[in-house]
N, C-alpha and C. Protein backbone atom coordinates (compact mmCIF):
# COMPACT_ATOMS: atom_id res chain seq x y z
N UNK A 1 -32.44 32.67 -22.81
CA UNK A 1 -32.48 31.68 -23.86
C UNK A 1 -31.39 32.00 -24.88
N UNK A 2 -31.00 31.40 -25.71
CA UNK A 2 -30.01 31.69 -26.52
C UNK A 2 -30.70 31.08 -28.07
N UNK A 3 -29.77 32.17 -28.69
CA UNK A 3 -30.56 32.41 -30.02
C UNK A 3 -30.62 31.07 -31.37
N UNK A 4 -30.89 31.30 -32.16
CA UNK A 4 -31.29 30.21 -33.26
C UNK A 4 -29.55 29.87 -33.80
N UNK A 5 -29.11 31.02 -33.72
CA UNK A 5 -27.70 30.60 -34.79
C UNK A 5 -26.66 30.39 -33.52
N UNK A 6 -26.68 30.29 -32.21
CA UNK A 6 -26.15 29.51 -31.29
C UNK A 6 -26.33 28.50 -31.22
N UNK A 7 -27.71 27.78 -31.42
CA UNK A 7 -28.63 26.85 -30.88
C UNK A 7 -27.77 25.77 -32.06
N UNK A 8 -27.56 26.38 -33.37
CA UNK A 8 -27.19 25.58 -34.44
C UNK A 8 -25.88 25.26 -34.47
N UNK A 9 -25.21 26.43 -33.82
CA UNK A 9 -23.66 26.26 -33.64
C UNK A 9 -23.65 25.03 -32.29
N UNK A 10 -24.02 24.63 -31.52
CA UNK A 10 -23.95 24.41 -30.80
C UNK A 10 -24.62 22.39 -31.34
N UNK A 11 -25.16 22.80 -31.98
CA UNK A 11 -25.84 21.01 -32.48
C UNK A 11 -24.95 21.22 -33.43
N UNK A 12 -23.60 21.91 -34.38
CA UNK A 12 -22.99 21.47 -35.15
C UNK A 12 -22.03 20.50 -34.31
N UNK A 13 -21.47 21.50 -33.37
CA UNK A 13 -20.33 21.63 -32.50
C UNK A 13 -20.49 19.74 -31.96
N UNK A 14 -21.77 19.38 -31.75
CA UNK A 14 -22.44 18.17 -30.96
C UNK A 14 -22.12 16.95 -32.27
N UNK A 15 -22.42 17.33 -33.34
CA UNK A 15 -21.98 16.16 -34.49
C UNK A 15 -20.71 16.02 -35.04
N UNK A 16 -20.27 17.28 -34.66
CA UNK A 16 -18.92 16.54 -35.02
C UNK A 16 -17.75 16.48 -33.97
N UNK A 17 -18.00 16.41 -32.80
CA UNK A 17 -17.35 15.52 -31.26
C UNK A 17 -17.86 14.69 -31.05
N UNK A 18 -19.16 14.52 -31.33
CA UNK A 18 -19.57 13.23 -30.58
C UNK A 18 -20.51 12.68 -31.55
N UNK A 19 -20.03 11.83 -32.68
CA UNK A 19 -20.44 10.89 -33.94
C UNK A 19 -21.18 9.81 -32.86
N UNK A 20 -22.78 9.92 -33.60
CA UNK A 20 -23.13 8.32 -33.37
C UNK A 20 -24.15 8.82 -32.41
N UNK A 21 -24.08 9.93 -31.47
CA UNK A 21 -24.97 10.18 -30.15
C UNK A 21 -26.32 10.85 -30.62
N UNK A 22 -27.24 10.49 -30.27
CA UNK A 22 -28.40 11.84 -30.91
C UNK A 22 -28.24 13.55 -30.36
N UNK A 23 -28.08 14.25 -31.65
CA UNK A 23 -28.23 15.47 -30.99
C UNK A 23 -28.95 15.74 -30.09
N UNK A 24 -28.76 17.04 -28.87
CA UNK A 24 -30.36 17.00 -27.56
C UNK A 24 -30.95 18.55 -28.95
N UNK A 25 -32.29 18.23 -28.20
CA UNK A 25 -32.54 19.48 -28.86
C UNK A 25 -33.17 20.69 -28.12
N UNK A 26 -32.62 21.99 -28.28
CA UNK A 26 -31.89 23.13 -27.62
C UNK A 26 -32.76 24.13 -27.65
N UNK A 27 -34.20 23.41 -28.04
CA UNK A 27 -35.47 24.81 -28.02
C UNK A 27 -35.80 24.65 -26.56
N UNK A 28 -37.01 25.76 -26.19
CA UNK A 28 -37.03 25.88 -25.38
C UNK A 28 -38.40 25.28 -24.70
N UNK A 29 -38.58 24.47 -23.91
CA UNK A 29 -39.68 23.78 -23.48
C UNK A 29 -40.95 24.62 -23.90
N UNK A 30 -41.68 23.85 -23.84
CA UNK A 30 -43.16 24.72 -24.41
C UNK A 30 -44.06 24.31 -22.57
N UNK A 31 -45.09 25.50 -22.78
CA UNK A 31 -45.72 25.80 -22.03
C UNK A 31 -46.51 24.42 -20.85
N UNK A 32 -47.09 23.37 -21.63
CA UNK A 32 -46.99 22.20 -21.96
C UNK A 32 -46.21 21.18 -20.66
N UNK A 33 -45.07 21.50 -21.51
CA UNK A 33 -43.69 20.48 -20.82
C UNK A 33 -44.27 21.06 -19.21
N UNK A 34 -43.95 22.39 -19.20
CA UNK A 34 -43.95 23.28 -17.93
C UNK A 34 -44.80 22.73 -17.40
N UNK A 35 -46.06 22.88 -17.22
CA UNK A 35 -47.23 22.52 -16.73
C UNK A 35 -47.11 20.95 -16.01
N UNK A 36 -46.25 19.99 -16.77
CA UNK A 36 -46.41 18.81 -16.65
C UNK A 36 -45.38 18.69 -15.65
N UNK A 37 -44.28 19.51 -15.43
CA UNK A 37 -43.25 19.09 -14.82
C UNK A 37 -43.48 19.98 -13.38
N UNK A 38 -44.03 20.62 -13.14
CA UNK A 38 -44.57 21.08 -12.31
C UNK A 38 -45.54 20.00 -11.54
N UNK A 39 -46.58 19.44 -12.04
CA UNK A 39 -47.34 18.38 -11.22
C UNK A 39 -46.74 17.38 -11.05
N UNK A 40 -45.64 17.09 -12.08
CA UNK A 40 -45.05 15.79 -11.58
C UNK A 40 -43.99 15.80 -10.26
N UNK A 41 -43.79 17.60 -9.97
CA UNK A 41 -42.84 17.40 -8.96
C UNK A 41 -43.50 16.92 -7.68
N UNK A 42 -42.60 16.01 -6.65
CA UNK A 42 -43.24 15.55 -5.51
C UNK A 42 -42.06 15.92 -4.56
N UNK A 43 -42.39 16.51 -3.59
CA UNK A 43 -41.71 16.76 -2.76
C UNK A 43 -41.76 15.61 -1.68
N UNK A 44 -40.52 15.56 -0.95
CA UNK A 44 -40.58 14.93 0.50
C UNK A 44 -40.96 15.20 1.47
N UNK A 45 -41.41 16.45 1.46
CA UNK A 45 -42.21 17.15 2.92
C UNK A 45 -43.55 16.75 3.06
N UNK A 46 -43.86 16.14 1.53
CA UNK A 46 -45.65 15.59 1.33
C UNK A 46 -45.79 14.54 1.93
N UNK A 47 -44.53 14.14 1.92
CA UNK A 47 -44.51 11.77 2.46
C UNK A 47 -44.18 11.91 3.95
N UNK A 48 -45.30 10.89 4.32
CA UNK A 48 -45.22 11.19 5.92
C UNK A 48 -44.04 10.00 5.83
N UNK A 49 -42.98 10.07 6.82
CA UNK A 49 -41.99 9.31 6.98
C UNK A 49 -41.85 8.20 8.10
N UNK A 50 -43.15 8.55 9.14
CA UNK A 50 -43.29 7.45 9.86
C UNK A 50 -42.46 7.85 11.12
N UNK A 51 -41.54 8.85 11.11
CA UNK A 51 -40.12 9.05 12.32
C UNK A 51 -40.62 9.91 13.60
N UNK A 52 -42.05 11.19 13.23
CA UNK A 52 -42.23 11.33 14.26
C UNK A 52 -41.84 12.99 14.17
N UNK A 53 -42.52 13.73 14.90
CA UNK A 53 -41.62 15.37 15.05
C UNK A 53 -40.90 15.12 16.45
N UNK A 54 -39.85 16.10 16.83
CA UNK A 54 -39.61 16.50 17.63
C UNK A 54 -40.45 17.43 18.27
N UNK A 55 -39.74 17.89 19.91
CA UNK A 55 -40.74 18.53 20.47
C UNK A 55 -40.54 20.18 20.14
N UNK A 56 -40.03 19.93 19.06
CA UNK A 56 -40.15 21.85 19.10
C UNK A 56 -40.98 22.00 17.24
N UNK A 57 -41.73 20.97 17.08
CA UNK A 57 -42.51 20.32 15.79
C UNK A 57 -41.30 20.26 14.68
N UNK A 58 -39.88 20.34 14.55
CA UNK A 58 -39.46 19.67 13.49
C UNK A 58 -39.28 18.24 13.21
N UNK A 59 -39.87 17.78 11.82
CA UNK A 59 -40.32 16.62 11.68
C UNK A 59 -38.47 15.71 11.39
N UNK A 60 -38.93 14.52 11.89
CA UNK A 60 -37.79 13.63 12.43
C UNK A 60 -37.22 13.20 10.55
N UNK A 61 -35.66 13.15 10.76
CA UNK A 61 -35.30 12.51 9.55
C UNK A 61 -34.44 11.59 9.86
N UNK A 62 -33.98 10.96 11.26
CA UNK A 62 -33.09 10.19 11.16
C UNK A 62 -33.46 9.22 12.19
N UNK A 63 -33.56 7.97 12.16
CA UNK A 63 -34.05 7.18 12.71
C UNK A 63 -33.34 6.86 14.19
N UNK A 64 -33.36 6.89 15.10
CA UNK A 64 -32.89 6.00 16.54
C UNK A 64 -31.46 5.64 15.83
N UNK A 65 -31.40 4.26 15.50
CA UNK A 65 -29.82 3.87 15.53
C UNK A 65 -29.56 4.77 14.57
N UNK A 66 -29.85 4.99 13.51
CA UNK A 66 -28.67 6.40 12.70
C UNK A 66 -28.44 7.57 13.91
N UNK A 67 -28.47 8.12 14.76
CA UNK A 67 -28.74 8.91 15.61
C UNK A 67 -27.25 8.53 16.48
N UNK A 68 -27.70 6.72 17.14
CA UNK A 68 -26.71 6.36 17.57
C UNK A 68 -25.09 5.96 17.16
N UNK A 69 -25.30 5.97 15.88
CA UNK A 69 -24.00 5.82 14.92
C UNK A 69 -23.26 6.83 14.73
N UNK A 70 -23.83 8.25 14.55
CA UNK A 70 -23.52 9.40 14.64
C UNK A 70 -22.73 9.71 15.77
N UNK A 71 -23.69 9.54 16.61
CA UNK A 71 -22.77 9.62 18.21
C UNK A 71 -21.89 9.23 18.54
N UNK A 72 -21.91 7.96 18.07
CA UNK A 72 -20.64 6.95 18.49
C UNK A 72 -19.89 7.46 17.76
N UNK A 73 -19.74 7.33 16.58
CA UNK A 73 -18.53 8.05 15.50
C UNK A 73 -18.20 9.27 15.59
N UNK A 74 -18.89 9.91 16.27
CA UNK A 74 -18.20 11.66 16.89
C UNK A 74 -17.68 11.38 17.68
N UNK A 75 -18.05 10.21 19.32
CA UNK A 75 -17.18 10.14 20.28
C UNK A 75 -15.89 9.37 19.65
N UNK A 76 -16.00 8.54 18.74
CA UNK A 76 -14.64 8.23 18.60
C UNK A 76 -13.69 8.59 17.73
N UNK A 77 -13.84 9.88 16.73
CA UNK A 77 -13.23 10.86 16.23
C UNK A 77 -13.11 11.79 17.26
N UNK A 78 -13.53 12.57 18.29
CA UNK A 78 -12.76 13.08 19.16
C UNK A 78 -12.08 12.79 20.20
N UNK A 79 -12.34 10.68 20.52
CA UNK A 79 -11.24 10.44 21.49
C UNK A 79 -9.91 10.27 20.44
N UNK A 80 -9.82 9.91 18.83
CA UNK A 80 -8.96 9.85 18.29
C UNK A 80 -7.71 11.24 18.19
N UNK A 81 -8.85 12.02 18.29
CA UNK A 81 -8.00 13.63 18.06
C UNK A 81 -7.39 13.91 19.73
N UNK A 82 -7.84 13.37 20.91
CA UNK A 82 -7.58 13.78 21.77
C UNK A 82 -5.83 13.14 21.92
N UNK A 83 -6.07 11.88 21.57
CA UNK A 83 -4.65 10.89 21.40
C UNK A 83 -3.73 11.45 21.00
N UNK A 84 -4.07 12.18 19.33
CA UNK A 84 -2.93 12.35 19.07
C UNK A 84 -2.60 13.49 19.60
N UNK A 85 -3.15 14.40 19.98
CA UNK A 85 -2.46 15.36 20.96
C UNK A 85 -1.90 15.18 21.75
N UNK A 86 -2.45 14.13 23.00
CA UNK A 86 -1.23 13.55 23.83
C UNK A 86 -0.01 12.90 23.18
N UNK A 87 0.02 12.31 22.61
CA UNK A 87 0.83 11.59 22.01
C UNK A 87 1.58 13.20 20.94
N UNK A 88 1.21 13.86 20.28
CA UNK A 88 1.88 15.13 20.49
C UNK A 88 3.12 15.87 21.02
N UNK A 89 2.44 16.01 22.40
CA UNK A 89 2.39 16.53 23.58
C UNK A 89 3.90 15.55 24.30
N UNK A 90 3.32 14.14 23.83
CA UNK A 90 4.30 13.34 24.66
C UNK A 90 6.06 13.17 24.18
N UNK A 91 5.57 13.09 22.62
CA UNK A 91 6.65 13.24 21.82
C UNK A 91 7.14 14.78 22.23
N UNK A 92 6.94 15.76 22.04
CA UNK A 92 7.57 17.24 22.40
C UNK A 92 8.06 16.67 23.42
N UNK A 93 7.57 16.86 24.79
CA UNK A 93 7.89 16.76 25.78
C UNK A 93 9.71 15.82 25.79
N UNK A 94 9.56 14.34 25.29
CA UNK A 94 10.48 13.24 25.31
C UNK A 94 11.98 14.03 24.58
N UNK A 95 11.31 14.60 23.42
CA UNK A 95 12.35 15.55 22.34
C UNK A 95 13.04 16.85 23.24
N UNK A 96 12.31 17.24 23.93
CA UNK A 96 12.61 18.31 24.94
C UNK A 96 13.84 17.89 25.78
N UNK A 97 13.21 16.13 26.60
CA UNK A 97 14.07 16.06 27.65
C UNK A 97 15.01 15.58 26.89
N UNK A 98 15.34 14.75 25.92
CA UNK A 98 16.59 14.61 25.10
C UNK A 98 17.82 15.38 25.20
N UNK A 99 16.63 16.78 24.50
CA UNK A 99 17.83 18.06 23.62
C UNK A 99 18.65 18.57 25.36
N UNK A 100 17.65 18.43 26.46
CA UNK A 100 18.50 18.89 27.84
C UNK A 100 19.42 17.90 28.58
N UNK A 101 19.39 16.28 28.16
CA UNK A 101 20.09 15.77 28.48
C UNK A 101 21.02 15.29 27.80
N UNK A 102 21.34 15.69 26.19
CA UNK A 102 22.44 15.86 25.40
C UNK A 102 22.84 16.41 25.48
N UNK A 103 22.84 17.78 26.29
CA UNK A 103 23.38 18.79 26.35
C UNK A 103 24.46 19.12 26.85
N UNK A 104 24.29 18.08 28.53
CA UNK A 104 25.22 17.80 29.19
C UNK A 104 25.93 16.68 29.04
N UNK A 105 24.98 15.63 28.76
CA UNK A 105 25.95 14.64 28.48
C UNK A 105 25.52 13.83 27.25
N UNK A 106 26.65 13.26 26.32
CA UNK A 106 26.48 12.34 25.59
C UNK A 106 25.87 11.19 25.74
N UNK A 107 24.89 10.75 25.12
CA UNK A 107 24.04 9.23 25.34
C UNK A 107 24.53 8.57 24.04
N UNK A 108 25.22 7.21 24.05
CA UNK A 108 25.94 6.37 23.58
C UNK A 108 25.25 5.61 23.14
N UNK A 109 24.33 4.66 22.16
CA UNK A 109 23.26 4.02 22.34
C UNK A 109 24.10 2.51 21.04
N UNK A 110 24.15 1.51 21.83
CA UNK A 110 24.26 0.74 21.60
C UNK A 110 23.51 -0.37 20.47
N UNK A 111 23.69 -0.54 19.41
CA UNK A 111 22.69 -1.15 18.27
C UNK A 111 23.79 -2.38 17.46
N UNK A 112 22.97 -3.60 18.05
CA UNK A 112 23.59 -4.77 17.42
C UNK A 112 23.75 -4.96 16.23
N UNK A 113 25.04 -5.27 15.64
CA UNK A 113 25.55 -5.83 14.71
C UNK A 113 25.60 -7.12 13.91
N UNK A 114 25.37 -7.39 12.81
CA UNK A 114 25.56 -8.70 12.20
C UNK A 114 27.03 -9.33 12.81
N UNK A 115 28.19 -8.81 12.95
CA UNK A 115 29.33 -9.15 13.13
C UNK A 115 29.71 -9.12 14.61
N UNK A 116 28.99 -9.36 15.61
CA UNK A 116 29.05 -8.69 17.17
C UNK A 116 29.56 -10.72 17.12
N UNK A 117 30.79 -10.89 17.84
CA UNK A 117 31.32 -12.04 18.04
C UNK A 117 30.54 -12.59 19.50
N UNK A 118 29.70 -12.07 20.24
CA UNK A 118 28.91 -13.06 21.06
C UNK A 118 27.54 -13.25 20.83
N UNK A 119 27.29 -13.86 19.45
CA UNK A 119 25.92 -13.92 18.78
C UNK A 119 26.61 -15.35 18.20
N UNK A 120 26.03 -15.95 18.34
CA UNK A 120 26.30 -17.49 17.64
C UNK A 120 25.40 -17.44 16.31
N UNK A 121 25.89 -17.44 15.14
CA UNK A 121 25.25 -17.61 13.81
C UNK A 121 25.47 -19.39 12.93
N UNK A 122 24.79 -19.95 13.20
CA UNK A 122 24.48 -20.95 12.75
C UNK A 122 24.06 -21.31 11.55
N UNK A 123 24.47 -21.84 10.80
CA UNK A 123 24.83 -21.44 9.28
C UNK A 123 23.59 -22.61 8.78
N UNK A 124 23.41 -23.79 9.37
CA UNK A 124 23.16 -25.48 9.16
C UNK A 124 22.02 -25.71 9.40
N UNK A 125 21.39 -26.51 9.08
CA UNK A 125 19.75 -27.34 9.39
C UNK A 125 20.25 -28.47 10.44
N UNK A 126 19.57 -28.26 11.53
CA UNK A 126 19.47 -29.57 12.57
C UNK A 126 18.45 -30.47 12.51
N UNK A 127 18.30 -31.54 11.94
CA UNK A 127 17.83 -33.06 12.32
C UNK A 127 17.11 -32.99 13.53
N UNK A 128 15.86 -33.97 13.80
CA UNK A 128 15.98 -34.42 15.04
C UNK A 128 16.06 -35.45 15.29
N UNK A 129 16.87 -36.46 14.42
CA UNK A 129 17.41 -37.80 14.55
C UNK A 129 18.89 -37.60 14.43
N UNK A 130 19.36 -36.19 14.36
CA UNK A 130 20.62 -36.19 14.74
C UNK A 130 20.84 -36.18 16.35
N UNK A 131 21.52 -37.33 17.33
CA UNK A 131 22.15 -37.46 18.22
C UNK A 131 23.45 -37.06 18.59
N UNK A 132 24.23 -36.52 18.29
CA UNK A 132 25.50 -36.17 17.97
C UNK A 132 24.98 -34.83 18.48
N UNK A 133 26.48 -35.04 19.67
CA UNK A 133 26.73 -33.70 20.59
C UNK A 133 27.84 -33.05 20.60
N UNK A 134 28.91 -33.23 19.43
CA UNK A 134 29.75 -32.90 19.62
C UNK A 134 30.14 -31.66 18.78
N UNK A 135 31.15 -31.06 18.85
CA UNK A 135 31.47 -29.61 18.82
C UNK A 135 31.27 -29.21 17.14
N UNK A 136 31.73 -30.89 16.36
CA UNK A 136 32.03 -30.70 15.07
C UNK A 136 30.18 -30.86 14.50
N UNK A 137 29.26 -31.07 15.41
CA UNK A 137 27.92 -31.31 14.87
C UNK A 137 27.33 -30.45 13.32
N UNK A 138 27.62 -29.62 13.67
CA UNK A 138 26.85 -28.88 12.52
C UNK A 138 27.81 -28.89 11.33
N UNK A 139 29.28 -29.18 11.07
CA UNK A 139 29.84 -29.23 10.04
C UNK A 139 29.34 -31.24 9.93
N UNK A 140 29.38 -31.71 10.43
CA UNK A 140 29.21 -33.03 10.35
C UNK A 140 27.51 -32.78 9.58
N UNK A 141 26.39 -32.55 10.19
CA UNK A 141 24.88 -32.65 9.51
C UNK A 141 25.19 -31.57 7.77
N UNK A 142 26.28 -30.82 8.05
CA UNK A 142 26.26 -29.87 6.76
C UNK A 142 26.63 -30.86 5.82
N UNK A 143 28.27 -31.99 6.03
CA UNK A 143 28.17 -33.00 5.28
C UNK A 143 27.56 -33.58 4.59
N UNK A 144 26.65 -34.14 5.98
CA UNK A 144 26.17 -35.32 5.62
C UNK A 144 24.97 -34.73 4.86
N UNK A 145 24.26 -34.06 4.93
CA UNK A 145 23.25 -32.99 3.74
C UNK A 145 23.39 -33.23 2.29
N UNK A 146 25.05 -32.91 1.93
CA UNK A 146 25.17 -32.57 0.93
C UNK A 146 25.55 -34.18 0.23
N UNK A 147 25.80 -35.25 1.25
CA UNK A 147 26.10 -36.34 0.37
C UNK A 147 25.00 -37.48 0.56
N UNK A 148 24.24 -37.00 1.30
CA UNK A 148 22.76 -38.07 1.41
C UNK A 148 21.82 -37.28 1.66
N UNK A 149 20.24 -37.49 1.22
CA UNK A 149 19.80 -37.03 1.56
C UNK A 149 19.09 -37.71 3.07
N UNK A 150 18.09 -36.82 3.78
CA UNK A 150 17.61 -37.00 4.82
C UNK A 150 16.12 -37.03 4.84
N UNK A 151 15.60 -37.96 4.50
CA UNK A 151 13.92 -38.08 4.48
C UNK A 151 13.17 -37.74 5.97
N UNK A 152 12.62 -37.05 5.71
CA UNK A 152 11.74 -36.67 7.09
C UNK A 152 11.26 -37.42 7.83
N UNK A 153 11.03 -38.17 9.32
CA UNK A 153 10.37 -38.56 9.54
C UNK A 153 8.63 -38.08 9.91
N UNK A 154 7.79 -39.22 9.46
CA UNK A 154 6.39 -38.73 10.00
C UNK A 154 6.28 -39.41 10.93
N UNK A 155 5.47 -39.27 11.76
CA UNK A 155 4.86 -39.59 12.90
C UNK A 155 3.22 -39.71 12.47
N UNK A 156 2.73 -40.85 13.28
CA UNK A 156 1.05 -41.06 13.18
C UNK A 156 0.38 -40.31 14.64
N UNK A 157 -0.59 -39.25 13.74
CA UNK A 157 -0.99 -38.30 14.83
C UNK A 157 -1.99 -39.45 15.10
C-alpha cells in the first residue's frame, strides 16, 4: 500500500493534469468491498456452455464451424507459404540460369520504343460517317474537326 503523503501527492499530481475529472480515491478497499467482490466474481467454468467435453473430459470451447474455420485458414496459410517458396525456389533457380547463360553469351533484349518507325501513331479521331479512303483521310477529318463540328449520330436501340 502506499502511504498517506503519496496518496496526497498523487491526488495533487491528478488536479492539476487533469482539471475537471473527479479525483479516484487511493485508500485502500475496506474489508467490506473485499467480501463483495469476491461473491460477485463468476467464473466461466460455472456456465455450462452447451459444447460438450471431449473424450479425454476437457470441456469443449469452440463450436463445430469455428473448428472448421480454423482449419481451413491453417490449410490456406500453409498452402500460401508453400507458394512462395516455390516461387522462391523458382525465381533462384531462373536468376541462376541467367547469371550461366550471360556468361557465355550476351542476351540482347529488345523493348519497344515510342519512336520505332513501324508503329503507325495516329494522331486523329475517326468518324463513322467518314467514307473517305484515301491516304490524306486523317489530315482531311483533323480539318474538318477543327472547322465544323460533328454531331454524333444516335441510333434507336
Amino acid at each position: 500500500m502506499i502511504s498517506e503523503s503519496e496518496a496526497a501527492q498523487l491526488q495533487d499530481f491528478h488536479t492539476k493534469h487533469f482539471p475537471g475529472q473527479p479525483v479516484p480515491s487511493l485508500t485502500s478497499p475496506s474489508e467490506q468491498d473485499a467480501t463483495l467482490l469476491a461473491t460477485d466474481t463468476v467464473y466461466l467454468e460455472d456456465e455450462p456452455t452447451g459444447l460438450g467435453y471431449y473424450s479425454d473430459g476437457t470441456r469443449r470451447t469452440l463450436t463445430d464451424e469455428q473448428i472448421k474455420m480454423f482449419r481451413h485458414s491453417e490449410i490456406q496459410r500453409l498452402l500460401s507459404e508453400r507458394r512462395a517458396k516455390n516461387e522462391r525456389q523458382e525465381r533462384q533457380k531462373r536468376k541462376s540460369d541467367r547469371v550461366h547463360t550471360n556468361s557465355t553469351t550476351v542476351e540482347v533484349k529488345k523493348r519497344p520504343h515510342y519512336d520505332d518507325p513501324s508503329t503507325n501513331q495516329i494522331e486523329t479521331l475517326l468518324y463513322d460517317d467518314d467514307t473517305s479512303n484515301s491516304a490524306e483521310a486523317p489530315n482531311l477529318v483533323t480539318t474538318k474537326a477543327k472547322t465544323e463540328f460533328l454531331w454524333p449520330q444516335l441510333r434507336d436501340v
